[in-house]
Protein backbone atom coordinates (compact mmCIF):
# COMPACT_ATOMS: atom_id res chain seq x y z
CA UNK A 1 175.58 124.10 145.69
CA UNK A 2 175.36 120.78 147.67
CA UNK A 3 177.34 117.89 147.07
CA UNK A 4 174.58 115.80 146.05
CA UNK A 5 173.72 118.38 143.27
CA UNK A 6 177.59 118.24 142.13
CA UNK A 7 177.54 114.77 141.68
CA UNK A 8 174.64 114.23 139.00
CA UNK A 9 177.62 113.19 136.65
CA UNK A 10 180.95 111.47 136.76
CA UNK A 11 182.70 114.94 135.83
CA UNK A 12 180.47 116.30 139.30
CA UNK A 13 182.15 113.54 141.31
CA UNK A 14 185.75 114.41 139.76
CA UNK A 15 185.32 117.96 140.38
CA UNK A 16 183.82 117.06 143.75
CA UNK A 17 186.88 115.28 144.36
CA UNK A 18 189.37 117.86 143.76
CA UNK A 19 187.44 120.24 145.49
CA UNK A 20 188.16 118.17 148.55
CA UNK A 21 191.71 118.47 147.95
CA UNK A 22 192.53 115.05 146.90
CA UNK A 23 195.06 114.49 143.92
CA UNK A 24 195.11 113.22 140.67
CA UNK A 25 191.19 112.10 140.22
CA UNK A 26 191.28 110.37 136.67
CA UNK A 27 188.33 107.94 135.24
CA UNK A 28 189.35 104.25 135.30
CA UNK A 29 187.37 101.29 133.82
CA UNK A 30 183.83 101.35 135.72
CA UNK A 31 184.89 104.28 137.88
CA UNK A 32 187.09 106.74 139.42
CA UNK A 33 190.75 106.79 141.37
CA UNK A 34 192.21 109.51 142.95
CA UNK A 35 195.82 109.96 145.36
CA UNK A 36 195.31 110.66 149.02
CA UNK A 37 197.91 111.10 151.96
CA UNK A 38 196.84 108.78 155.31
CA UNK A 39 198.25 109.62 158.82
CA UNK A 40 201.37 107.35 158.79
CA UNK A 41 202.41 109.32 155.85
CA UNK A 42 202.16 107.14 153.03
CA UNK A 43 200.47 108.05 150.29
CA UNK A 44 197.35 105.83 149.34
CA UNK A 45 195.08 105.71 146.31
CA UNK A 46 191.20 105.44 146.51
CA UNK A 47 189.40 103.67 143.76
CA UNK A 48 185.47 104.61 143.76
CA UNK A 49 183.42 101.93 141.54
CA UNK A 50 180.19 101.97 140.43
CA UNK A 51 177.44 99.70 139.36
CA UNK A 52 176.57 102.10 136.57
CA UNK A 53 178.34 105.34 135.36
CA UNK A 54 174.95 106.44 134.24
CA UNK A 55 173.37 106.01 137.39
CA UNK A 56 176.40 106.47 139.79
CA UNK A 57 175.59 104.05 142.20
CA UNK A 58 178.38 103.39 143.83
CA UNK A 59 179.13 99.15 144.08
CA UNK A 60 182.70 99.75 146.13
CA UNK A 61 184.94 101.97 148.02
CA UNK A 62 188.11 100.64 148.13
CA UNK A 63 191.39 102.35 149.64
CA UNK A 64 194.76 100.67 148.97
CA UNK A 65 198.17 101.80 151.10
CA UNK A 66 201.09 99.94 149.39
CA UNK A 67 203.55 100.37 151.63
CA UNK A 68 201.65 99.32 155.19
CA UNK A 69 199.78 96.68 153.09
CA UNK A 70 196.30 98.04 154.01
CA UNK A 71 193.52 97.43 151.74
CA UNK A 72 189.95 98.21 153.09
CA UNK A 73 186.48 98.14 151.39
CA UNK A 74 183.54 98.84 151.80
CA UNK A 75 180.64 98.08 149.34
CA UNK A 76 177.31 99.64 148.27
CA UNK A 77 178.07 102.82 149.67
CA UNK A 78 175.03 105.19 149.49
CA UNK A 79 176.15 108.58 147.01
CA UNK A 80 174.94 110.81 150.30
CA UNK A 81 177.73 108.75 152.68
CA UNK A 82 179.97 108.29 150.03
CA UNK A 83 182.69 110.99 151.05
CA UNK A 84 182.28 110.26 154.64
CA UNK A 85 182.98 106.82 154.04
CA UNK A 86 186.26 108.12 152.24
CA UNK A 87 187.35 110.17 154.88
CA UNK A 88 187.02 107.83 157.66
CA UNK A 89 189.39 105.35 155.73
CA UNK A 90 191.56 107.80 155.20
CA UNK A 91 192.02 109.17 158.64
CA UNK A 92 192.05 105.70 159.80
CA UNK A 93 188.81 105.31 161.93
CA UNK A 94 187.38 101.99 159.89
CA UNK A 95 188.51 98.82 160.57
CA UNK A 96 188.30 95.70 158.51
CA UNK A 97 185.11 94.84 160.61
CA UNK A 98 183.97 98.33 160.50
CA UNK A 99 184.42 98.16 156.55
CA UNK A 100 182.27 94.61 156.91
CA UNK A 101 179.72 95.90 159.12
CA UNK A 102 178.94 98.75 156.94
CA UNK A 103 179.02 96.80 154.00
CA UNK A 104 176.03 94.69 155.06
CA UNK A 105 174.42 97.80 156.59
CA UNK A 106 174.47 99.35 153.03
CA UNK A 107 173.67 96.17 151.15
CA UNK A 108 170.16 96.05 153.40
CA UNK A 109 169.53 99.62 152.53
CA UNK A 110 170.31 99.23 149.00
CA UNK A 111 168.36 96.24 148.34
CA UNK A 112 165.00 97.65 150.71
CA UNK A 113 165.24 100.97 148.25
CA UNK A 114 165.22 98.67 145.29
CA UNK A 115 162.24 95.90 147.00
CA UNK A 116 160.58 99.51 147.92
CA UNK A 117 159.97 100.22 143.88
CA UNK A 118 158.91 96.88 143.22
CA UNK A 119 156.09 97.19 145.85
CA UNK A 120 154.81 100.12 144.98
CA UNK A 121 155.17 98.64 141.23
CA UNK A 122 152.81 95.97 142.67
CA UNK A 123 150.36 98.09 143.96
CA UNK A 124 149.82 99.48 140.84
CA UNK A 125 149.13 96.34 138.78
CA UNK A 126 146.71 95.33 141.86
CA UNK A 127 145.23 98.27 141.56
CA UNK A 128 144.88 97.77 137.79
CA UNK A 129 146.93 100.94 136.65
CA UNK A 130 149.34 98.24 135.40
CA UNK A 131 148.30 95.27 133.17
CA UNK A 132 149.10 91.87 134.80
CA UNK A 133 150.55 90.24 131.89
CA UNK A 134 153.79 92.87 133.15
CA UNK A 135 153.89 91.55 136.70
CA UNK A 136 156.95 89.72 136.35
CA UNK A 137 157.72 87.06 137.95
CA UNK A 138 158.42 87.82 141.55
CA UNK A 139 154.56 87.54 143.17
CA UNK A 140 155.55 86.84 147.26
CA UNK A 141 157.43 89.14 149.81
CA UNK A 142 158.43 87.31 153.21
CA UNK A 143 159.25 89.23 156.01
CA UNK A 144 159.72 89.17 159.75
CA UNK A 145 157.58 90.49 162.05
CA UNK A 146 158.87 89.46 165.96
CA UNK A 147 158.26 93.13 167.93
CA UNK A 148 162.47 93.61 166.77
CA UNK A 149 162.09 93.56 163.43
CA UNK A 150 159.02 95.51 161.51
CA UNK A 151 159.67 94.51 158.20
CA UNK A 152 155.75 93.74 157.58
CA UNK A 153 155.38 97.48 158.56
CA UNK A 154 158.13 98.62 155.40
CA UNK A 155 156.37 96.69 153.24
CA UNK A 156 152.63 97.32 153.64
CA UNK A 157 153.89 101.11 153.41
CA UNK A 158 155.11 100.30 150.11
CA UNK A 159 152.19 98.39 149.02
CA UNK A 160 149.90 101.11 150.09
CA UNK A 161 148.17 98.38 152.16
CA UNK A 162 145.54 100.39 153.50
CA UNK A 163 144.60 101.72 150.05
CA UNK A 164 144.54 98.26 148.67
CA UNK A 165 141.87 97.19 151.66
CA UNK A 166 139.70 100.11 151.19
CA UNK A 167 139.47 99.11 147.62
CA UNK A 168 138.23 95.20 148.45
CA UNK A 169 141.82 94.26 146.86
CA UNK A 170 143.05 92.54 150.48
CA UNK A 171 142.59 89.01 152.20
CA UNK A 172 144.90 88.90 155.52
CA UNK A 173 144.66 85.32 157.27
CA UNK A 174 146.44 83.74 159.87
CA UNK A 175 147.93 79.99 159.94
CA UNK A 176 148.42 78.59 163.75
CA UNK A 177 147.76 74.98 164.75
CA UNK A 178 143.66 74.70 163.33
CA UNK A 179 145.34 74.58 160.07
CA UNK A 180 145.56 71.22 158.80
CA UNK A 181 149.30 70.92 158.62
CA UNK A 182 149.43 67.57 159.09
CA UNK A 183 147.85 66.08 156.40
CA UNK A 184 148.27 61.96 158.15
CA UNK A 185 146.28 63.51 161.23
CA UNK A 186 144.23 65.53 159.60
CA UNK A 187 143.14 62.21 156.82
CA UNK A 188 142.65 64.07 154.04
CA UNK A 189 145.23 64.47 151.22
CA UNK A 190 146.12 68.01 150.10
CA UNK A 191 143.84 69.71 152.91
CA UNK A 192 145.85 72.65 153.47
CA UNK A 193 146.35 73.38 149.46
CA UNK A 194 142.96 73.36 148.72
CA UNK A 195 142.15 75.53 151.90
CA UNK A 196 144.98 77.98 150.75
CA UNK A 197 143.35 77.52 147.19
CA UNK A 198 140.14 78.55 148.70
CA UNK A 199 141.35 82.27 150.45
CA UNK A 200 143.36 83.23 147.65
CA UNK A 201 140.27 82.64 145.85
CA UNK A 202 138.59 85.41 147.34
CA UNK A 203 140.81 88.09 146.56
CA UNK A 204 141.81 87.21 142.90
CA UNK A 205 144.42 89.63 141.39
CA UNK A 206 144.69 91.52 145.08
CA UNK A 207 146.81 90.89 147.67
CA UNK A 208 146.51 87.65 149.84
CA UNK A 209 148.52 88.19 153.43
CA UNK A 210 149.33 85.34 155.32
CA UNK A 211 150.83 85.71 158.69
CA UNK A 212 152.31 82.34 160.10
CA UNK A 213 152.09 82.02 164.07
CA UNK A 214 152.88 78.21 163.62
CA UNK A 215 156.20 76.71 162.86
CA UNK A 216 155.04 73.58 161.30
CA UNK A 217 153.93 75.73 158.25
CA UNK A 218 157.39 75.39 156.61
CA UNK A 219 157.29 71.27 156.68
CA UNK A 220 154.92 72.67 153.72
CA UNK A 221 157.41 74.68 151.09
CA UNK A 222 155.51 72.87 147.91
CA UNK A 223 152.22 74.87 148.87
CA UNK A 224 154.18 78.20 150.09
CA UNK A 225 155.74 77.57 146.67
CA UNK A 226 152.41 76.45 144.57
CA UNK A 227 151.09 79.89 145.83
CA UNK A 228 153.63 82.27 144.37
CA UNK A 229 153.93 80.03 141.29
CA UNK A 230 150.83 80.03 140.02
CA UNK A 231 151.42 76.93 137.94
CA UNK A 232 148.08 75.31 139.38
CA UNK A 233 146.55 78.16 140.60
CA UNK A 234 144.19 80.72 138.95
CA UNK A 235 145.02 83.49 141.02
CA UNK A 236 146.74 86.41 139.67
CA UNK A 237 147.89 87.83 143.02
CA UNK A 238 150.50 88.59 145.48
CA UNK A 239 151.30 87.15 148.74
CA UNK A 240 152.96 88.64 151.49
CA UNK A 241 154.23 86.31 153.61
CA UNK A 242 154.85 87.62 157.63
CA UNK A 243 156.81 84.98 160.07
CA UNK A 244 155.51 86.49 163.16
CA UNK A 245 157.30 86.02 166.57
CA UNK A 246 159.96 83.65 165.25
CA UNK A 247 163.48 84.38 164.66
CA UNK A 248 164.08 83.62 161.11
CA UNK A 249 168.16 82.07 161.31
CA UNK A 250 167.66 80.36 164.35
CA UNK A 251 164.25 78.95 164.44
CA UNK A 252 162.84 78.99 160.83
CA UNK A 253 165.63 78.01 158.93
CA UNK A 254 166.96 75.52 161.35
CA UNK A 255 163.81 74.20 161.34
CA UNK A 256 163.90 73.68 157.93
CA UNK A 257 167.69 72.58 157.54
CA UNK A 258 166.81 69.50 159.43
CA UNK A 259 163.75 68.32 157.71
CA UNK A 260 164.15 65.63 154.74
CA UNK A 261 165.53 66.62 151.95
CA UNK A 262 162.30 66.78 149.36
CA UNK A 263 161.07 69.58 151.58
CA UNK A 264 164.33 71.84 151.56
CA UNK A 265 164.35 71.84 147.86
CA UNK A 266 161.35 72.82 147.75
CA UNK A 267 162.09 75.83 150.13
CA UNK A 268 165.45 76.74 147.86
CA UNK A 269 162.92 76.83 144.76
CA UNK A 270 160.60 78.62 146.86
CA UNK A 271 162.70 81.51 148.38
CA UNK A 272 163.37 82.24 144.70
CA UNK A 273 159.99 83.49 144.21
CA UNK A 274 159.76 86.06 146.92
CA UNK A 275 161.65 89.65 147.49
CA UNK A 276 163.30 88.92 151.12
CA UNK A 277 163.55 91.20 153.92
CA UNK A 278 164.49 89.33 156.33
């Protein structure tokens, strides 16, 4: 029987535990300690917590060593890694950075499996197997697409985005500089809302992709915002946003950091509205 199987319940993970040949496994609080023996011969104690008991997933690994002092954790541990993860502290091969590194590693994973079940939740309601009125609240994805990172790729797999396009449910544009994104050169007032207005139009209660080749989109947050919203739009849609060829830290969000201050807020209020994989 695998491990996996074994640890379906908290009793499975104790009895996994002492299997292993580590001592005293007991319940504590929101999860499970146990005694271990580490290489410089002190004896250490592993705490194993979890987000929920009845889902076991596992928020923290943390191993404490009283008498050296050492304390390392590492958090959102995947149940399939979650003894490996244990016997590398143990045996001493993490690190504080290793334990950091992994943590964010996991955290990514974690959060993509979760943003992976919303998407395909999505698809559904665009689909109409799901009535709109339980979309939530959530209606834009942003993503990176820069030949590194494929994020646009994870989430069109998700949102079945070929099935959605067979089925007329898709509108895919892309913004570069023949938008009008300045609205002083371009002399008319709100001339890139109402052409956004007019292309999610056309694919009411589908999907409306917009892939952004030019920076200068994000000195317009309010309409990136306005889209996901809704508030003064009758769209009932999704929008999945991809940043292509631009690095998000270093050229988006610096971009935006040193814009006035009107326009950041906006993109805080924004960034609120869309699942993140970037």
């Amino acid at each position: 029987m695998s491990i996996l199987i074994k640890m379906r319940n908290l009793q499975g993970i104790l009895d996994t535990v002492s299997s292993w040949g580590y001592r005293d496994s007991k319940k504590v609080n929101d999860g499970i300690a146990f005694c271990v023996d580490t290489p410089n011969g002190y004896p250490g104690e592993v705490f194993v917590a979890f987000r929920r008991l009845d889902e076991l997933i596992v928020r923290e690994v943390r191993l404490r060593v009283e008498k050296s002092g050492l304390e390392l954790r590492v958090t959102d541990v995947p149940q399939d890694k979650l003894f490996e993860v244990i016997d590398k502290m143990i045996k001493g091969r993490l690190s504080e950075k290793d334990c950091e590194s992994l943590s964010k590693q996991y955290r990514k994973e974690l959060y993509k499996a979760v943003v992976s079940c919303d998407l395909s939740r999505m698809h559904d309601i665009i689909m109409g197997n799901i009535p709109w009125n339980q979309a939530g609240s959530r209606k834009g994805i942003i993503v990176t697409d820069d030949g590194i990172h494929l994020d646009s790729k994870f989430a069109k797999e998700h949102l079945k985005y070929d099935v959605l396009k067979m089925n007329g449910k898709v509108n895919e544009i892309t913004i570069d500089s023949s938008w009008p994104l300045n609205n002083e050169v371009d002399g008319e007032e709100y001339a890139l809302w109402k052409r956004l207005q007019a292309e999610a139009s056309k694919v009411r209660q589908g999907l409306l992709v917009i892939n952004i080749l030019d920076i200068n989109m994000f000195k317009h947050c309010w309409d990136l915002k306005q889209l996901v919203k809704q508030e003064k739009l009758d769209f009932h849609g999704y929008v999945l946003l991809v940043i292509k060829d631009m690095d998000w830290e270093k050229e988006v969000k610096k971009f935006i950091e040193d814009m006035e201050d009107s326009n950041i807020d906006e993109f805080k209020v924004m960034m609120g509205d869309f699942y993140r994989l970037i």
